[in-house]
C-alpha atoms as a PDB file:
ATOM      1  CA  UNK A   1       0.000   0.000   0.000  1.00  0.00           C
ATOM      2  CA  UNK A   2       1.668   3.486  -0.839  1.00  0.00           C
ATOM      3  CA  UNK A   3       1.836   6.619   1.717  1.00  0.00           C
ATOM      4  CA  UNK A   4      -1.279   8.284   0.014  1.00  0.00           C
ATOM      5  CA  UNK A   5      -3.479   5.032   1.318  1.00  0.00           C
ATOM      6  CA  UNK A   6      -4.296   4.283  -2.142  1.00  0.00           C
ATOM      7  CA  UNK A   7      -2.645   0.682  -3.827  1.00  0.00           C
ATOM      8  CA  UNK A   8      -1.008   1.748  -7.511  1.00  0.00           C
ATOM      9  CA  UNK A   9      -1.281  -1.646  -8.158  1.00  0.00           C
ATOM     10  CA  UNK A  10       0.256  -2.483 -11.667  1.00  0.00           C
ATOM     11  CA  UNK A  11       0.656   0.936 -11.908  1.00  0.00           C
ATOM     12  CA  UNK A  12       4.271   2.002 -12.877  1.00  0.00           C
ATOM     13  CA  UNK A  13       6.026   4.984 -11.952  1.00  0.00           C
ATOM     14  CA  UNK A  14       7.381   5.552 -15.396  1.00  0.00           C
ATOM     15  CA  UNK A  15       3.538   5.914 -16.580  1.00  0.00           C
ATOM     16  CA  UNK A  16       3.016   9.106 -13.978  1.00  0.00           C
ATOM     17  CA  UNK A  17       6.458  10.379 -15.262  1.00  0.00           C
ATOM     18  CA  UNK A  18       5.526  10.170 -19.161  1.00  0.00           C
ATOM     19  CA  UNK A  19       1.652  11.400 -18.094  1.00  0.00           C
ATOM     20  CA  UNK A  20       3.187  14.623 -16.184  1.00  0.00           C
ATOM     21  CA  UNK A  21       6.089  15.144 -18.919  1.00  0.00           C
ATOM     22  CA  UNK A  22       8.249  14.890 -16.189  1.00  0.00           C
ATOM     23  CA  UNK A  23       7.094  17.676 -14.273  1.00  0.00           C
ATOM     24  CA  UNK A  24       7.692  17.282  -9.952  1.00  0.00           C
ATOM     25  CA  UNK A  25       5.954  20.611  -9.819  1.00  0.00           C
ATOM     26  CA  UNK A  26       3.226  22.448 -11.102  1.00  0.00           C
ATOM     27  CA  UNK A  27       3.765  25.394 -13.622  1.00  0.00           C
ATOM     28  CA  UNK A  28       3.418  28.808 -12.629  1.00  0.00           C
ATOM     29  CA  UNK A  29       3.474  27.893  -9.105  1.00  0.00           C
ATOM     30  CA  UNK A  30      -0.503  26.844  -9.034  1.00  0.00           C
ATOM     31  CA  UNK A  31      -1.514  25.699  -5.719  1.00  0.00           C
ATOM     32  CA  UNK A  32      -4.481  23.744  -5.642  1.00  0.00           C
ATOM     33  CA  UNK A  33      -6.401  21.435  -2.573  1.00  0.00           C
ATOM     34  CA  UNK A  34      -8.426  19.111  -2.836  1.00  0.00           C
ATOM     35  CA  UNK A  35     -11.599  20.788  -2.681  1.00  0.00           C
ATOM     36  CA  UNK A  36     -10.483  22.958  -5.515  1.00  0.00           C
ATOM     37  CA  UNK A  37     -13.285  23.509  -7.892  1.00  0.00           C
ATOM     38  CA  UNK A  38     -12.244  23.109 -11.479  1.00  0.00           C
ATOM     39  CA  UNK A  39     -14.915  24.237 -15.111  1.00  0.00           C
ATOM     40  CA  UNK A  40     -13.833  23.774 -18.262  1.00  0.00           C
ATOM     41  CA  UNK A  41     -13.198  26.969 -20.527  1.00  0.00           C
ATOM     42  CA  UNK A  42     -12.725  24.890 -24.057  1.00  0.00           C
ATOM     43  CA  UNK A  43     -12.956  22.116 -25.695  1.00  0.00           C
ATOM     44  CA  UNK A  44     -10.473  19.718 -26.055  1.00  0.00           C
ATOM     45  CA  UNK A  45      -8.313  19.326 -29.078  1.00  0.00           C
ATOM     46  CA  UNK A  46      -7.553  16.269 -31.100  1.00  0.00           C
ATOM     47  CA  UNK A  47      -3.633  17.452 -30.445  1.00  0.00           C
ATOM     48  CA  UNK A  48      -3.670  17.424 -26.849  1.00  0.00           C
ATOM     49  CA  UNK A  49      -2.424  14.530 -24.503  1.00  0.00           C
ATOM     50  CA  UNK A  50      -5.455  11.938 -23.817  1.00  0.00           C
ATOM     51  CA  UNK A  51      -5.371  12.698 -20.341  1.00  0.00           C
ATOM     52  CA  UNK A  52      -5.626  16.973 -20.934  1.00  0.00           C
ATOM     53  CA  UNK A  53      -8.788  15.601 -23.019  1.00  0.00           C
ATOM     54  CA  UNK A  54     -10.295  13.348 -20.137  1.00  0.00           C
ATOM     55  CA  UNK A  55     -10.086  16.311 -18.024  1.00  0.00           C
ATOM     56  CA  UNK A  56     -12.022  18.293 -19.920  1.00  0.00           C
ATOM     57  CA  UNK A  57     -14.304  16.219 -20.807  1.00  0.00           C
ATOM     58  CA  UNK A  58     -14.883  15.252 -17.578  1.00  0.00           C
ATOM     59  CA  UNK A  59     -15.118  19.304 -16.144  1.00  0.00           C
ATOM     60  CA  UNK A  60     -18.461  20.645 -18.291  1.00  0.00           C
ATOM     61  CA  UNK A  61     -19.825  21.231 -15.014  1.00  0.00           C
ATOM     62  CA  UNK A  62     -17.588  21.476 -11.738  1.00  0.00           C
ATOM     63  CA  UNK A  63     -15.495  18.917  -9.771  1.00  0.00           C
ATOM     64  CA  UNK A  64     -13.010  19.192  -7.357  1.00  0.00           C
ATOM     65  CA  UNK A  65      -9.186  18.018  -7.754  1.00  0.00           C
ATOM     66  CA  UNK A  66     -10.190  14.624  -5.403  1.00  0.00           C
ATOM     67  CA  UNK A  67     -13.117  14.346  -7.755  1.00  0.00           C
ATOM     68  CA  UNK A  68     -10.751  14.056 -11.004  1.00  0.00           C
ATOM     69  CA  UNK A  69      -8.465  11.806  -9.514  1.00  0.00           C
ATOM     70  CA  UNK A  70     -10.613   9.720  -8.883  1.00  0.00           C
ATOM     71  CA  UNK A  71     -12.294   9.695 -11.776  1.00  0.00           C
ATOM     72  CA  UNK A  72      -9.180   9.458 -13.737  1.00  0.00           C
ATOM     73  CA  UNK A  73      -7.580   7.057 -11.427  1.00  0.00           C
ATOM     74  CA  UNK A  74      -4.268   8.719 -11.360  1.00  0.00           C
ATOM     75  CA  UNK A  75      -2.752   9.907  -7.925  1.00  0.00           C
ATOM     76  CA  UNK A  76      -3.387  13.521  -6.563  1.00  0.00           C
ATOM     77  CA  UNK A  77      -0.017  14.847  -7.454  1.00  0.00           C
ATOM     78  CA  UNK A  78      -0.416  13.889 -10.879  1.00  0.00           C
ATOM     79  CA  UNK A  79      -3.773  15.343 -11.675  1.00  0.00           C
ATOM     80  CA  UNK A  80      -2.674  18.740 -10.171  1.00  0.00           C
ATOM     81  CA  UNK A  81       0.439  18.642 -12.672  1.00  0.00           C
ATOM     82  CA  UNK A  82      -2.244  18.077 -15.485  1.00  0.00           C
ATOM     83  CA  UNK A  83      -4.429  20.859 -14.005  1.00  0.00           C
ATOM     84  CA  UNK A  84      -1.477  23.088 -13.534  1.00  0.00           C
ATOM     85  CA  UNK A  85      -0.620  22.683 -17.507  1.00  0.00           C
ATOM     86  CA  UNK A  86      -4.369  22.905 -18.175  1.00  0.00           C
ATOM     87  CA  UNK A  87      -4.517  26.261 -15.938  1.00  0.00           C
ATOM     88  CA  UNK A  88      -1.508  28.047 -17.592  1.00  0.00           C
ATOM     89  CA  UNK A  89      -3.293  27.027 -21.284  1.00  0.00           C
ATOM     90  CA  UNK A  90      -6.388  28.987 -20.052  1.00  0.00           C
ATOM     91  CA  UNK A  91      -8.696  25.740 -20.680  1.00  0.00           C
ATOM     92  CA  UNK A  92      -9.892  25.480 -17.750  1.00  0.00           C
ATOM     93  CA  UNK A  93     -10.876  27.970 -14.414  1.00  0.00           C
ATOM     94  CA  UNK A  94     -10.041  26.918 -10.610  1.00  0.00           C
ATOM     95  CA  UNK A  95     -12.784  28.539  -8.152  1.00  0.00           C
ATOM     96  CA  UNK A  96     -12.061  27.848  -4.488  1.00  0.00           C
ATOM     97  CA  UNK A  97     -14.094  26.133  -2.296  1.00  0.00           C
ATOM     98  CA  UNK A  98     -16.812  28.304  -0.158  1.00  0.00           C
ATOM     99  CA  UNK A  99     -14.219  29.326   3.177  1.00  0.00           C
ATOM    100  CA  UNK A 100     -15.669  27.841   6.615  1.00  0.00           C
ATOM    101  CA  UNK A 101     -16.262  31.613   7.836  1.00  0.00           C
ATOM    102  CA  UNK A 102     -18.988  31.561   4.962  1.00  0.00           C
ATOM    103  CA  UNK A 103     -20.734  28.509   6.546  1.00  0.00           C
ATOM    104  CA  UNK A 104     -23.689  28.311   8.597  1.00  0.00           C
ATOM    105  CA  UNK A 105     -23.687  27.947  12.048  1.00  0.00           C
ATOM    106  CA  UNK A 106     -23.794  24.341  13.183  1.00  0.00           C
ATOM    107  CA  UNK A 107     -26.636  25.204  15.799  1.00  0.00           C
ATOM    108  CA  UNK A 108     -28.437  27.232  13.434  1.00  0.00           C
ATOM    109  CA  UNK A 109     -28.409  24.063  11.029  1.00  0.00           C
ATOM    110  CA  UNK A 110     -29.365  21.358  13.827  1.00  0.00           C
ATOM    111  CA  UNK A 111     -32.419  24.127  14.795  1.00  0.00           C
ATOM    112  CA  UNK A 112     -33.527  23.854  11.479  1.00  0.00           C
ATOM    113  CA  UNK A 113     -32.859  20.014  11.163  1.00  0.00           C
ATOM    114  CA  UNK A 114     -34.717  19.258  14.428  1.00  0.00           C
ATOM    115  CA  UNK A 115     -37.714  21.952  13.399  1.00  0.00           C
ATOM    116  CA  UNK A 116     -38.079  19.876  10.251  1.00  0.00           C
ATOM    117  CA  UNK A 117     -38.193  16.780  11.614  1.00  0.00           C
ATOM    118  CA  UNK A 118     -40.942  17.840  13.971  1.00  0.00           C
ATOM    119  CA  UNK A 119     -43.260  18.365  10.913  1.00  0.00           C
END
């Protein structure tokens, strides 16, 4: 089992480091989480690397970076390379996730749960 919990399987290294280009770190110094929220902003081209194309495809309507690996079945770190090259291209937007501060109150939620399950 590797340190991210998940088990590569068959999966060889060398795949992630021909998928990424090489890449250890993300261009232009893009920092996304997990709960990053990424949209496509074009289509993708019949030039572009299958999994560029995937990523797309898979982004008409938003998912986070967890939700694309996932998806994709490629680690974390390799998906936010993609994303990175995707991001610097312009095909695609990151919108971070809504900030806890934004949130509801917990108690204001478990009023409103308990007054609804009173009806």
């Amino acid at each position: 089992m590797s340190t991210t919990g998940r088990d590569w399987g068959d999966e060889a290294p060398e795949r992630f480091y021909v998928i990424t280009r090489g890449q250890s770190l993300p261009a232009g110094g893009a920092a996304l989480d997990l709960v990053t929220l990424i949209v496509s902003r074009a289509e993708p081209s019949p030039s572009m690397p299958p999994e560029h194309a995937a990523i797309l495809r898979l982004c008409g309507s938003p998912l986070s970076v967890a939700e694309i690996s996932a998806y994709l079945r490629l680690p974390v770190s390799a998906v936010s390379l993609l994303l990175a090259d995707l991001l610097a291209g312009e095909r695609v937007e990151a919108r971070a996730s809504v900030p806890a501060a934004l949130l509801p109150d917990r108690a204001l939620l478990e009023a409103v749960m308990h007054g609804l399950q009173r009806l």
